[in-house]
C-alpha atoms as a PDB file:
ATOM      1  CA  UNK A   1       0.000   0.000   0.000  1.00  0.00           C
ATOM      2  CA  UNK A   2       1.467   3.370  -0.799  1.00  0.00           C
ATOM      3  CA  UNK A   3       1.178   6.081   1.284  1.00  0.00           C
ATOM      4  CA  UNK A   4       0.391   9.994  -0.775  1.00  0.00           C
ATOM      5  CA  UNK A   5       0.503  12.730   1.926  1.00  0.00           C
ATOM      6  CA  UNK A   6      -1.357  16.050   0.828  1.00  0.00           C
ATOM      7  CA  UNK A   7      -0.397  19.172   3.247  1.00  0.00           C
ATOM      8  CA  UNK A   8      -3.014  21.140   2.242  1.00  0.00           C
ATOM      9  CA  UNK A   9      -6.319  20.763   0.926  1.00  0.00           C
ATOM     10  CA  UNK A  10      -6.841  20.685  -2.383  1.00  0.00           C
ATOM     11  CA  UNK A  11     -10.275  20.104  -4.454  1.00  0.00           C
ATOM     12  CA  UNK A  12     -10.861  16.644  -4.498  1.00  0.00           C
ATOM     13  CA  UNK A  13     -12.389  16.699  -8.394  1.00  0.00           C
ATOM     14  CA  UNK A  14      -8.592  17.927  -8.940  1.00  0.00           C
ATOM     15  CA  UNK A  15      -6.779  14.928  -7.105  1.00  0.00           C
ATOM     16  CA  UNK A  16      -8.964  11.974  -9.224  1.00  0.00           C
ATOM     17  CA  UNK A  17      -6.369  10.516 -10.669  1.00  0.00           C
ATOM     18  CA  UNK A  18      -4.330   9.935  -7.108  1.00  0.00           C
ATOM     19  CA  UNK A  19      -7.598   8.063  -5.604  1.00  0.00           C
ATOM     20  CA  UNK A  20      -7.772   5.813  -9.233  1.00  0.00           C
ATOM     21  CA  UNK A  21      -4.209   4.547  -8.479  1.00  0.00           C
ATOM     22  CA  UNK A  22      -4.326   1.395  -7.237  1.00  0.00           C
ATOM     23  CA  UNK A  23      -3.230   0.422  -3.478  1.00  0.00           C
ATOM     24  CA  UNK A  24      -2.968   3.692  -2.619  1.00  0.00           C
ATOM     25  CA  UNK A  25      -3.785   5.782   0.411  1.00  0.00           C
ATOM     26  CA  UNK A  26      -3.965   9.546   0.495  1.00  0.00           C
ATOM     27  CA  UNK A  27      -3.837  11.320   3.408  1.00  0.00           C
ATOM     28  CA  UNK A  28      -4.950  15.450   2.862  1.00  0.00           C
ATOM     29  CA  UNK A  29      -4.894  18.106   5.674  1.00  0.00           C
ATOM     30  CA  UNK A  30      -8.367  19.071   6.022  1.00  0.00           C
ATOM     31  CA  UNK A  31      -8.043  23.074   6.664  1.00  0.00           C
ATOM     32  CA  UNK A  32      -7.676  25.447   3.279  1.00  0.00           C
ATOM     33  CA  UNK A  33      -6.475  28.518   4.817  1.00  0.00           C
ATOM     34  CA  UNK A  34      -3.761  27.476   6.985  1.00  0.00           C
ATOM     35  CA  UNK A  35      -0.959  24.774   7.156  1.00  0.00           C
ATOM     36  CA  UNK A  36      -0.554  21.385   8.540  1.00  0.00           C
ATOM     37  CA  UNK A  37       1.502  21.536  11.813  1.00  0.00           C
ATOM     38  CA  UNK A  38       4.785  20.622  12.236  1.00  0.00           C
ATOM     39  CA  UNK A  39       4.383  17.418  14.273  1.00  0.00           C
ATOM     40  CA  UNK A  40       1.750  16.305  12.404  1.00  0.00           C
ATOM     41  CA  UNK A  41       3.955  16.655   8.712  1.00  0.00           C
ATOM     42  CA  UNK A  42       7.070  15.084  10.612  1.00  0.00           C
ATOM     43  CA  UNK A  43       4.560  12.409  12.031  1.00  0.00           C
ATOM     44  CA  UNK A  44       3.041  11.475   8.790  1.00  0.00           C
ATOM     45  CA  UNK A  45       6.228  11.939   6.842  1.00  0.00           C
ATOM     46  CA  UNK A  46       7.999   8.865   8.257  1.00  0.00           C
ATOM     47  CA  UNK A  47       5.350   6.718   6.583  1.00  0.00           C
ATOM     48  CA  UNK A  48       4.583   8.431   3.287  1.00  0.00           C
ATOM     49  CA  UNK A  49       5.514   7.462  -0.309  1.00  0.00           C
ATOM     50  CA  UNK A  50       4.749  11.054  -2.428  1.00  0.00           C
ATOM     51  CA  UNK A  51       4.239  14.306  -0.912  1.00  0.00           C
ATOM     52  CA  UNK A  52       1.965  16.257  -2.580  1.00  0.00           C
ATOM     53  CA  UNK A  53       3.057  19.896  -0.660  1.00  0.00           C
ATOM     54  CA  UNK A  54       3.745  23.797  -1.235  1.00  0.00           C
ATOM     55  CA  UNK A  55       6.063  26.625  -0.030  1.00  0.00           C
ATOM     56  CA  UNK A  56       4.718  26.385   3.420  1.00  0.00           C
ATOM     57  CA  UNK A  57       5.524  23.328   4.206  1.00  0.00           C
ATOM     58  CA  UNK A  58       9.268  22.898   5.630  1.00  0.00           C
ATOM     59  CA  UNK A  59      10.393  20.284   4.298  1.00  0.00           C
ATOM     60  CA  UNK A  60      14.213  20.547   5.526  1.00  0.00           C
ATOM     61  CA  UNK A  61      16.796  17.655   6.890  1.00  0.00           C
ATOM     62  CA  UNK A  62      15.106  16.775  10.160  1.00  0.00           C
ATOM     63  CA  UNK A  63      11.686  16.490   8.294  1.00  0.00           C
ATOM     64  CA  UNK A  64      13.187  14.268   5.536  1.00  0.00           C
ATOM     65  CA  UNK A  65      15.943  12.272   7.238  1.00  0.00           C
ATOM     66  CA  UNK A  66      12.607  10.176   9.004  1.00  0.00           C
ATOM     67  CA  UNK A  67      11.025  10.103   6.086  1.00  0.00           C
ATOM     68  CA  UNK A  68      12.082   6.274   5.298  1.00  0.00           C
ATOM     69  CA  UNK A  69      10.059   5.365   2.403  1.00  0.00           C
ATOM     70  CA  UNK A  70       9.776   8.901   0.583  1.00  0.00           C
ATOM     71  CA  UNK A  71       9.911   8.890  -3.056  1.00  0.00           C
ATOM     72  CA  UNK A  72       8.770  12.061  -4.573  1.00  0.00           C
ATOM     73  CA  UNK A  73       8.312  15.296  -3.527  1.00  0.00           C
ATOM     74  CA  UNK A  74       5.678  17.271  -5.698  1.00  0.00           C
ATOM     75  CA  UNK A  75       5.231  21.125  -4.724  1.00  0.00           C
ATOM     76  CA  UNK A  76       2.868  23.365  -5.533  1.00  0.00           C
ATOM     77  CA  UNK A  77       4.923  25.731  -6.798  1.00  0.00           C
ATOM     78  CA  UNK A  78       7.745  27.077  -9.483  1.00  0.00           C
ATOM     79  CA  UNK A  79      10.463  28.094  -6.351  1.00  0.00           C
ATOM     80  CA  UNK A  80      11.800  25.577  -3.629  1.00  0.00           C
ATOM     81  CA  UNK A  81      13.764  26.915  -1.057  1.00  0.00           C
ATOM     82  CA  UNK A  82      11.691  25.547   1.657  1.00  0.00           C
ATOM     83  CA  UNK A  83      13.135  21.889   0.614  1.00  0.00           C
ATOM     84  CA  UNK A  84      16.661  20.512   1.921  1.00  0.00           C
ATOM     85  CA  UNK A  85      17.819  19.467  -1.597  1.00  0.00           C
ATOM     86  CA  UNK A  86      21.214  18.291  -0.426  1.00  0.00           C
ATOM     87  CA  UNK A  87      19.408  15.771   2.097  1.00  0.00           C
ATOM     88  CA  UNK A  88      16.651  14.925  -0.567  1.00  0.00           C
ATOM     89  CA  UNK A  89      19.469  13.740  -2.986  1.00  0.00           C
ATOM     90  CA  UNK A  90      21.042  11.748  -0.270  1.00  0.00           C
ATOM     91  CA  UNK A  91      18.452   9.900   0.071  1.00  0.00           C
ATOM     92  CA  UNK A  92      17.399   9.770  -4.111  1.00  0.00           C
ATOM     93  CA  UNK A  93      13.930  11.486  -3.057  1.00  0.00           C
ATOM     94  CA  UNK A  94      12.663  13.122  -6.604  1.00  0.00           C
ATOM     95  CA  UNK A  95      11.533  16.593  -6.499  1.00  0.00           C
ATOM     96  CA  UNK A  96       9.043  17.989  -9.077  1.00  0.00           C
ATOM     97  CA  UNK A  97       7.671  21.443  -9.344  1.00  0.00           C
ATOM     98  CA  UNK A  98       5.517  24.155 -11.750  1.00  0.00           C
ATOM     99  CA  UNK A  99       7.409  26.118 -13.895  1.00  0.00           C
ATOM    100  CA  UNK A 100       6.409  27.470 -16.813  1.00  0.00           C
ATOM    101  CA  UNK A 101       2.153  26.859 -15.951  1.00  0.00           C
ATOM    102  CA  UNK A 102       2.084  30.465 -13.790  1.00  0.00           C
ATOM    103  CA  UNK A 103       4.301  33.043 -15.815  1.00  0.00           C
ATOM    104  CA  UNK A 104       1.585  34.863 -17.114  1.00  0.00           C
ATOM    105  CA  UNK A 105      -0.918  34.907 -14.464  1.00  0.00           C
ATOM    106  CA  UNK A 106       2.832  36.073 -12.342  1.00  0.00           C
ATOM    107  CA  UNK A 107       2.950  38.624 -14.859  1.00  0.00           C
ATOM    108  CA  UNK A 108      -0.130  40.004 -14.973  1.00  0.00           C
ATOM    109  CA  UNK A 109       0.036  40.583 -10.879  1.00  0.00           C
ATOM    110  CA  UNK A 110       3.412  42.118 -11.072  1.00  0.00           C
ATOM    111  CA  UNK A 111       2.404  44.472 -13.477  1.00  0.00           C
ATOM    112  CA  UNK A 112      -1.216  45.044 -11.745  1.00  0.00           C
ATOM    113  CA  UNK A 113       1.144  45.506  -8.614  1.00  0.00           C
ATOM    114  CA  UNK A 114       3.402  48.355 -10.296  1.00  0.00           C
ATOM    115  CA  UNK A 115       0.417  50.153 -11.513  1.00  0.00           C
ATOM    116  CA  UNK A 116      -1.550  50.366  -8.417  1.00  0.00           C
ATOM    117  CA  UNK A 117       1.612  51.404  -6.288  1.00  0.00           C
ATOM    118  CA  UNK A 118       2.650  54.078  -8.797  1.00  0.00           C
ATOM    119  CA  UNK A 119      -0.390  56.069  -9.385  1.00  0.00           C
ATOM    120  CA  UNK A 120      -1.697  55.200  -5.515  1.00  0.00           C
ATOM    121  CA  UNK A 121      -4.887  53.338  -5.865  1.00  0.00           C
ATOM    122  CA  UNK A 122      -5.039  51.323  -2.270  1.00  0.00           C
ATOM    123  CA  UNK A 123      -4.736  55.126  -0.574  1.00  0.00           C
ATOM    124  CA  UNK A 124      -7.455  56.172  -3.187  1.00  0.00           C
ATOM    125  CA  UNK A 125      -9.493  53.143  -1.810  1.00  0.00           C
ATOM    126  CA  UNK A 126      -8.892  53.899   1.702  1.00  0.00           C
ATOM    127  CA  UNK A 127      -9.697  57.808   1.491  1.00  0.00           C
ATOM    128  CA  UNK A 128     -13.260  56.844   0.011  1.00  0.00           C
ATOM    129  CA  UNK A 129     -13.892  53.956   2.596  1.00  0.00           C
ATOM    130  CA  UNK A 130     -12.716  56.716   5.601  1.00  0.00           C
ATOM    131  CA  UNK A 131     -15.452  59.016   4.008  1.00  0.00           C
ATOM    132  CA  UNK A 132     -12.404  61.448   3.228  1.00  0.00           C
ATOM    133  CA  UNK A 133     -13.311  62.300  -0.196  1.00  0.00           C
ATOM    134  CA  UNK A 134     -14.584  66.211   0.540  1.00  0.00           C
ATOM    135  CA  UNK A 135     -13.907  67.248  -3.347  1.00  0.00           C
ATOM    136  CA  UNK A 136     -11.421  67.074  -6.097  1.00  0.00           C
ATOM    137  CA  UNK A 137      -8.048  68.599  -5.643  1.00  0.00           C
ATOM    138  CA  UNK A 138      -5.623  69.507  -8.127  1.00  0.00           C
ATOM    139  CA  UNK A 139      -2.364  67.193  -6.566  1.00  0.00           C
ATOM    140  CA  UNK A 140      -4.919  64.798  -4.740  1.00  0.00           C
ATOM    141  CA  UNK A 141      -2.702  61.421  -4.900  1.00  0.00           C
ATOM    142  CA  UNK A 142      -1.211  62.101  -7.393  1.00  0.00           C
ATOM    143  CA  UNK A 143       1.512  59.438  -8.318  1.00  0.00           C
ATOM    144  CA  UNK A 144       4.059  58.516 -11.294  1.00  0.00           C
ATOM    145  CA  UNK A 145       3.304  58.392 -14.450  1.00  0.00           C
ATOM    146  CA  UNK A 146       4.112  54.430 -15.995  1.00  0.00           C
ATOM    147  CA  UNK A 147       3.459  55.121 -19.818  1.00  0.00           C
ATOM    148  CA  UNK A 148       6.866  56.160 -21.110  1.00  0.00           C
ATOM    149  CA  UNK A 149       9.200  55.337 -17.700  1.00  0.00           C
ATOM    150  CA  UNK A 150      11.871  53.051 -17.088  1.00  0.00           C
ATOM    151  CA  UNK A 151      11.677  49.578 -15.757  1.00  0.00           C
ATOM    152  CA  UNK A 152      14.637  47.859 -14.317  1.00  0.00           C
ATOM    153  CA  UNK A 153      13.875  44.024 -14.277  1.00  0.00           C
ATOM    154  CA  UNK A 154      16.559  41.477 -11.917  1.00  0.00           C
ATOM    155  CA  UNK A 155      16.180  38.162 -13.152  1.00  0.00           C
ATOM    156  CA  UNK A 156      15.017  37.997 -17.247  1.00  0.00           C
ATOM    157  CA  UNK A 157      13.453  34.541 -17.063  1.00  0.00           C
ATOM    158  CA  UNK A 158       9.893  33.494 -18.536  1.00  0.00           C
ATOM    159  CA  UNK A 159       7.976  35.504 -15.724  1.00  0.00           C
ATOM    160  CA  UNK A 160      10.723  38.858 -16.794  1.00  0.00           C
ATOM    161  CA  UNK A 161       9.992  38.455 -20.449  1.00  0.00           C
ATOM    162  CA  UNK A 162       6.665  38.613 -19.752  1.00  0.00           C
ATOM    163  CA  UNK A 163       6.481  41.616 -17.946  1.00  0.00           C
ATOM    164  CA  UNK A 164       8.856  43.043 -20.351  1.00  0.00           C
ATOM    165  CA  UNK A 165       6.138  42.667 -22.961  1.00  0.00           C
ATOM    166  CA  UNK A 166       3.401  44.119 -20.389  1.00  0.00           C
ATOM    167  CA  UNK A 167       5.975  47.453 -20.224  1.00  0.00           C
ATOM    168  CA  UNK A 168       6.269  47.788 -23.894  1.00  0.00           C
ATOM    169  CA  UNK A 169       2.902  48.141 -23.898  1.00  0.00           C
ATOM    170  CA  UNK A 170       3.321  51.234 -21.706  1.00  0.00           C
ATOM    171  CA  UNK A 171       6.165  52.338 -23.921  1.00  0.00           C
ATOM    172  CA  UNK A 172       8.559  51.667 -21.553  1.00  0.00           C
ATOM    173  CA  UNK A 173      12.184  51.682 -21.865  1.00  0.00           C
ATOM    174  CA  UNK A 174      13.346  47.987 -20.615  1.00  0.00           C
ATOM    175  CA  UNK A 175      16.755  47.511 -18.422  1.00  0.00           C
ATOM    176  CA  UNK A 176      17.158  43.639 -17.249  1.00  0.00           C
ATOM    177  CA  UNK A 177      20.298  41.960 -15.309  1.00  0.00           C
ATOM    178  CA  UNK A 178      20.571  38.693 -15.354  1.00  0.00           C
ATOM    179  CA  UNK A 179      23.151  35.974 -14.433  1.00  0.00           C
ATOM    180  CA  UNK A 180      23.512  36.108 -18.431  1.00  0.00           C
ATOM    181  CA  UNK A 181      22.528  37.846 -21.503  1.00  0.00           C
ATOM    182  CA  UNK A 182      18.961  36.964 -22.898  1.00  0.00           C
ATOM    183  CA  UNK A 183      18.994  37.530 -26.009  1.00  0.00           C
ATOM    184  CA  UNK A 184      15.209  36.924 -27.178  1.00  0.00           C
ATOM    185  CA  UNK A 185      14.238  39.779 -25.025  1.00  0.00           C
ATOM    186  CA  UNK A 186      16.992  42.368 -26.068  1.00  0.00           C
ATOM    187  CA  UNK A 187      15.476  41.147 -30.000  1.00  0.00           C
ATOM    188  CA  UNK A 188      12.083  41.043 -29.292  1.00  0.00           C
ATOM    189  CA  UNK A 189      10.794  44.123 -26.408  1.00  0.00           C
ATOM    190  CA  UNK A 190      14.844  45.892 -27.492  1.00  0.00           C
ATOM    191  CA  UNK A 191      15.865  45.398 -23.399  1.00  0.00           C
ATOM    192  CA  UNK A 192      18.759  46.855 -22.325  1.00  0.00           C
ATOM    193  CA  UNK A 193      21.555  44.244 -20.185  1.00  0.00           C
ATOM    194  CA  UNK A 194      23.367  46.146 -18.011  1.00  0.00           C
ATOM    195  CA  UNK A 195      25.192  45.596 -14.577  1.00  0.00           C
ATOM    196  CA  UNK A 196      22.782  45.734 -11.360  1.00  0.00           C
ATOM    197  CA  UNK A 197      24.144  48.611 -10.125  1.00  0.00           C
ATOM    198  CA  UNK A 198      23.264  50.882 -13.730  1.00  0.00           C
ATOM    199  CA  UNK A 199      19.836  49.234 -13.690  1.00  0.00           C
ATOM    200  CA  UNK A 200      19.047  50.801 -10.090  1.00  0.00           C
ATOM    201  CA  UNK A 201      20.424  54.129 -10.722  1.00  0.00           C
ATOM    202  CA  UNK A 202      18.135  54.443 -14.062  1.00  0.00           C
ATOM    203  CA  UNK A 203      14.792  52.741 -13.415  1.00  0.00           C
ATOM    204  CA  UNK A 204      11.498  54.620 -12.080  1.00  0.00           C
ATOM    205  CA  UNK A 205      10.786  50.851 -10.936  1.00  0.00           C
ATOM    206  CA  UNK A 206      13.058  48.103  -9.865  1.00  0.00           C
ATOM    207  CA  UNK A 207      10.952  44.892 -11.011  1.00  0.00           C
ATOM    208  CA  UNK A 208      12.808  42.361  -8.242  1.00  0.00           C
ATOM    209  CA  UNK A 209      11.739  38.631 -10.398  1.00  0.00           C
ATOM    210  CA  UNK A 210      15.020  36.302  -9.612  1.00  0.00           C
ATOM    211  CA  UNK A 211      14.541  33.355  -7.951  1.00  0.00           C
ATOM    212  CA  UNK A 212      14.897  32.634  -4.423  1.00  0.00           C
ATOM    213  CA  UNK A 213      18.345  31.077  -3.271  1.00  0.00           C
ATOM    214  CA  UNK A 214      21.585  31.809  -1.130  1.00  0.00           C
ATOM    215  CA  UNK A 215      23.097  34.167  -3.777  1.00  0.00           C
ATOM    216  CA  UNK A 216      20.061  36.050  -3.892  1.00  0.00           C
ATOM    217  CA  UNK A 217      19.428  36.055  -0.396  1.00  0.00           C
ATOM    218  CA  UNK A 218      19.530  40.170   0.719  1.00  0.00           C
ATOM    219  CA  UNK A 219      20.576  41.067  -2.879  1.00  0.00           C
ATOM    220  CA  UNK A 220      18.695  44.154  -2.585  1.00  0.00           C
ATOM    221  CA  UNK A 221      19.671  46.053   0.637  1.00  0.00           C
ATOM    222  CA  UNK A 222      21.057  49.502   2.181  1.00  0.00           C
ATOM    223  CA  UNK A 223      23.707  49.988  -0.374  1.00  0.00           C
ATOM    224  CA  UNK A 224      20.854  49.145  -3.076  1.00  0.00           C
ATOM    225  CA  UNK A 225      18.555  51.281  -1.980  1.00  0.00           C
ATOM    226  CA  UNK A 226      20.755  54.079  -1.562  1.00  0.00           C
ATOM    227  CA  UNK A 227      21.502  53.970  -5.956  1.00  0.00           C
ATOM    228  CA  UNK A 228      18.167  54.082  -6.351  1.00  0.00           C
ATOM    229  CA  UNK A 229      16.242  57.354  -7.581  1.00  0.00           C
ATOM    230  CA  UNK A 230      14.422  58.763  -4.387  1.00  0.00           C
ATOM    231  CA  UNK A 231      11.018  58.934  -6.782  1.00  0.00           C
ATOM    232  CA  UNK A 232      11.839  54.838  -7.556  1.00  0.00           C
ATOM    233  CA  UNK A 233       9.355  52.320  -6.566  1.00  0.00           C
ATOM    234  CA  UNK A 234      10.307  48.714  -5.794  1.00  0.00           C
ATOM    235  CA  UNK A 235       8.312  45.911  -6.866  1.00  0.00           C
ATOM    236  CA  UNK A 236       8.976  42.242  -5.781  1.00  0.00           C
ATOM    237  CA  UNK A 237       7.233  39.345  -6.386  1.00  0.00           C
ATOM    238  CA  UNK A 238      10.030  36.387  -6.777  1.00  0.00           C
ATOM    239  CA  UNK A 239      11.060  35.634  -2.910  1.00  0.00           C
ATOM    240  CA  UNK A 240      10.831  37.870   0.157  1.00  0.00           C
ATOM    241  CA  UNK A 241      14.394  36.515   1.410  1.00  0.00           C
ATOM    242  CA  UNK A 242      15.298  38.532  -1.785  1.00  0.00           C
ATOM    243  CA  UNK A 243      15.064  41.827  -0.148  1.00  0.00           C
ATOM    244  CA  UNK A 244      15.878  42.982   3.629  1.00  0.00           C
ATOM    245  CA  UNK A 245      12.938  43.964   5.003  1.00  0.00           C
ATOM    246  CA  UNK A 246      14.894  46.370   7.580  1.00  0.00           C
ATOM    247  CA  UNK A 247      16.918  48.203   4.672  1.00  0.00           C
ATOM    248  CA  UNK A 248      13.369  48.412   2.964  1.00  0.00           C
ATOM    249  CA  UNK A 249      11.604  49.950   5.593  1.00  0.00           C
ATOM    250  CA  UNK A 250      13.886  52.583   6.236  1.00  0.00           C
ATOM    251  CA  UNK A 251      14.511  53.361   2.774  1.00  0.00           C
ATOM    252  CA  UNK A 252      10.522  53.759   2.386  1.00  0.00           C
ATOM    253  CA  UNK A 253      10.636  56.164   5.764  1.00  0.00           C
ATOM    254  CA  UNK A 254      13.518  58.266   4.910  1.00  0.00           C
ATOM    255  CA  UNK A 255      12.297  58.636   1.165  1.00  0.00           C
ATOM    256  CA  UNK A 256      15.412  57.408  -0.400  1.00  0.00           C
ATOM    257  CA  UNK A 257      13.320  55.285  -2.612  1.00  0.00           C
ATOM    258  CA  UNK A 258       9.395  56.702  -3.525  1.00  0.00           C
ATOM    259  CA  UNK A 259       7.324  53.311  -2.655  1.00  0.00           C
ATOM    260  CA  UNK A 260       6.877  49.713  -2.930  1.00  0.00           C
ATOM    261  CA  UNK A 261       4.542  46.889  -4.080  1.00  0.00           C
ATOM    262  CA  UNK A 262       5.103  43.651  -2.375  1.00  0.00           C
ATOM    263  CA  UNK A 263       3.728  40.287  -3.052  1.00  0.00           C
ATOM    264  CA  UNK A 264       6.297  38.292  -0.955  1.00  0.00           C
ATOM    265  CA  UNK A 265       8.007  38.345   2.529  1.00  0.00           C
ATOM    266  CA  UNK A 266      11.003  37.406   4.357  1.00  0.00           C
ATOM    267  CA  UNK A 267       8.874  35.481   6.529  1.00  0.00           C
ATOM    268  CA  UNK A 268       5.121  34.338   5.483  1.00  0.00           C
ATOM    269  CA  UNK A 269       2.852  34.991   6.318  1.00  0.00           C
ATOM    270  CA  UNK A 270       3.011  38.621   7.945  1.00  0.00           C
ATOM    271  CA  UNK A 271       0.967  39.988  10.881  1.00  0.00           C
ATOM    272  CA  UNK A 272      -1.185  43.482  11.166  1.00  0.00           C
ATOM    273  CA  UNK A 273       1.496  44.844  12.887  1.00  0.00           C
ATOM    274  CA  UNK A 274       4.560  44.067  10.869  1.00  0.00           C
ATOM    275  CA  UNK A 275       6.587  46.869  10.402  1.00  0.00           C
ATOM    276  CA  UNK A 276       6.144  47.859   6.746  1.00  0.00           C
ATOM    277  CA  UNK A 277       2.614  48.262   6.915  1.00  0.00           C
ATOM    278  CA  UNK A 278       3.129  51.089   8.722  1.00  0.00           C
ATOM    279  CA  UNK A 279       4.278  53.052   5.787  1.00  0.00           C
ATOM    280  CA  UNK A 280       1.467  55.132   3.780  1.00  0.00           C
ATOM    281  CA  UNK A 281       3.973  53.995   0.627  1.00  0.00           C
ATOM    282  CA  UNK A 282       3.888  50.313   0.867  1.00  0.00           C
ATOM    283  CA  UNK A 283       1.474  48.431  -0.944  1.00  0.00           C
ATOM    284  CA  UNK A 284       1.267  44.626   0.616  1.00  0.00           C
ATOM    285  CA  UNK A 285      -0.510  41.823  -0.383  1.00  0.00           C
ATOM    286  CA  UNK A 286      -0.695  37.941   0.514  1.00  0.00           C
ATOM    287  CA  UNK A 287       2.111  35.664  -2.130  1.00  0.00           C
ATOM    288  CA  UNK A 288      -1.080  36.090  -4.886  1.00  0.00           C
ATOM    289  CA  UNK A 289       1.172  35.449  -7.914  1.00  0.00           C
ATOM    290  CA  UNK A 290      -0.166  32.901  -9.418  1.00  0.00           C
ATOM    291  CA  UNK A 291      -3.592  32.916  -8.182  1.00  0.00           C
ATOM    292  CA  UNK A 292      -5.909  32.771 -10.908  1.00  0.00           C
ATOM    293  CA  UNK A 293      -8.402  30.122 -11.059  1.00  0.00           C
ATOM    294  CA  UNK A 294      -6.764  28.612 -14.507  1.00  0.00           C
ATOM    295  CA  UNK A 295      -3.684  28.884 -13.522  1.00  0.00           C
ATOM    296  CA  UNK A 296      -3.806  27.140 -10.209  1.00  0.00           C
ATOM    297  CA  UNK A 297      -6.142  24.510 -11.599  1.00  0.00           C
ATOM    298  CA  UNK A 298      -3.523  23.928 -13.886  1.00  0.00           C
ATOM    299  CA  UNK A 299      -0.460  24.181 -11.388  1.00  0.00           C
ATOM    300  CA  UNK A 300      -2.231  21.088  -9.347  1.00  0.00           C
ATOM    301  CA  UNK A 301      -2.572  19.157 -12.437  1.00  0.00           C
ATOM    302  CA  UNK A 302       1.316  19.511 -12.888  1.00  0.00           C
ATOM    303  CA  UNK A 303       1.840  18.678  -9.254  1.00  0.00           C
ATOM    304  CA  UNK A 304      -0.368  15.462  -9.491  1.00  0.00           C
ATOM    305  CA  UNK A 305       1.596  14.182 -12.612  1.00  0.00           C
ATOM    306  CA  UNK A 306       4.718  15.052 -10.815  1.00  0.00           C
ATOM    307  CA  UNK A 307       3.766  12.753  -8.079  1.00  0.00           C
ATOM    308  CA  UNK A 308       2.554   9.530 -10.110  1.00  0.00           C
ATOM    309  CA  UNK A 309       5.163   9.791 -12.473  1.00  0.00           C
ATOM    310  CA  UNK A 310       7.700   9.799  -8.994  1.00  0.00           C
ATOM    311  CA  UNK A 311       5.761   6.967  -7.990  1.00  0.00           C
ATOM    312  CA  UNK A 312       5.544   5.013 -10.763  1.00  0.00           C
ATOM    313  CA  UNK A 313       9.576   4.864 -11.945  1.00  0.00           C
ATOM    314  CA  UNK A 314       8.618   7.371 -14.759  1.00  0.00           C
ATOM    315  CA  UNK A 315      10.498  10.826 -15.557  1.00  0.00           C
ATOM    316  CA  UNK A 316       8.835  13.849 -13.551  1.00  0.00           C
ATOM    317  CA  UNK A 317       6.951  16.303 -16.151  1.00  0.00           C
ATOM    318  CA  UNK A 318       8.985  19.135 -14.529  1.00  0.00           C
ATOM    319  CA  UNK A 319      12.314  18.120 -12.009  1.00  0.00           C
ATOM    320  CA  UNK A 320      13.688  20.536 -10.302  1.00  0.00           C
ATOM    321  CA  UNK A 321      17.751  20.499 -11.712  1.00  0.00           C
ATOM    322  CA  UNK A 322      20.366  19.275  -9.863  1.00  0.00           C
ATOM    323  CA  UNK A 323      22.721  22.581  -8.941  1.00  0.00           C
END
């Protein structure tokens, strides 16, 4: 009997094909809106086959080094920083994730994100709900202008192309820096590469899209922040360990940098009273990149074919790369 461990719970109509397989058991946390406990993943761990889980889940040495009959690890997700690859490979534990599936629904919420922090819309929100609206004033929230600015993208993969293509309609001029040149999107949207330090003394907004990892870990920080123009605005929707959150804040309070939109933290997920909420400047909301209703529907679809392929002996549709 194999054992399939779900950490969170999923549509059932989406899992079918785990309950066909035979001589299987599957095991699925049975709250939506928070995650399963630690004890209870370590407890149910030691006896699973396939782990169906996402970025919430821990799923570092002391979670897998009891996890004795573990297979496959499928996540819910394109990043995976939250898994102990070193251990997982140790113990020849497959890992599968969802690339490709959310780039444009990313996009779109990245570029949804820069417009509604640049020309102020949650303050606009907030004035009308505080009955604060008395009549129309000539500067009244007034923010800056996106058609015909500069965006400065980190990380030109699938999810920076496509935003590049989101600015062009906006006629923006497009820096990138990458690890390496791409050339499709110098040919196709005419971005500019340049060094990280050009692209934040340039850009009206610094796009922050490179993955999560230990070279990217604080990449943007006090000595960022202080190239930056002081009427920039930070957007980041990749990882939250991407960007201190200290530097941030006082960069925001001081006004060295103009504003940010944030879809991600360094720790998820924040409370009422973290500190950058404070800030009339920040726009925050919950690690909603991917989350539209074709997008996910087609992320679990991934992650289910993922996990019978990693329990079957076949190759994963998407395995994360050995580094």
């Amino acid at each position: 009997m194999m054992k399939i461990l779900i950490t969170r719970k999923v549509p059932e109509a989406l899992l079918k094909r785990l309950y066909e397989l035979p001589n299987v058991e599957v095991i699925m946390f049975d709250k939506e809106d928070e995650p399963m406990p630690r004890e209870q993943l370590l407890a149910e761990l030691k006896t699973a086959d396939g782990v169906f889980s996402n970025l919430s889940d821990k799923l570092d040495r002391e979670a897998l080094e009891q996890a004795e009959y573990l297979k496959v690890i499928s996540t819910l997700a394109v990043g995976y920083d939250n898994i102990d690859l070193e251990v997982a490979r140790e113990k020849g534990i497959k890992i599968g994730h969802t690339p490709y599936v959310l780039t444009e629904a990313t996009a779109d919420l990245t570029f949804a994100l820069l417009l509604a922090t640049a020309r102020n819309l949650p303050q606009g929100q907030q004035m009308i709900k505080n009955n604060e609206w008395s009549s129309w004033s000539p500067f009244g929230l007034t923010g800056k202008q996106v058609y015909g600015s500069k965006i400065g993208i980190i990380g030109m993969g699938r999810i920076g192309l496509s935003v590049a293509r989101r600015a062009k309609g906006f006629s923006m001029d497009v820096l990138y820096h990458n690890r390496s040149r791409h050339e499709e999107a110098e040919k196709e949207v005419g971005a500019i590469y340049c060094s990280l330090d050009e692209l934040l003394e340039q850009s009206d907004f610094v796009v922050l899209l490179a993955p999560g990892s230990k070279a990217t870990y604080h990449m943007i920080g006090t000595e960022q922040f202080k190239k930056m123009k002081n009427t920039a605005y930070l957007i980041n929707s990749s990882r939250g360990t991407n960007v201190d959150e200290k530097a941030l804040y006082d960069a925001l309070k001081t006004g060295e940098i103009k504003g940010a939109g944030l879809d991600v933290f360094e720790k998820e997920p924040i409370s009422a009273d973290h500190p950058l909420l404070e800030l009339e400047n920040v726009l925050a909301i919950p690690h909603i990149g991917s989350a539209s209703i074709e997008t996910r529907q087609e992320m679990v679809e991934v992650t289910v074919s993922n996990l019978i392929n990693g329990l079957t002996g076949k190759e994963l549709v998407y395995e994360v790369p050995n580094q």
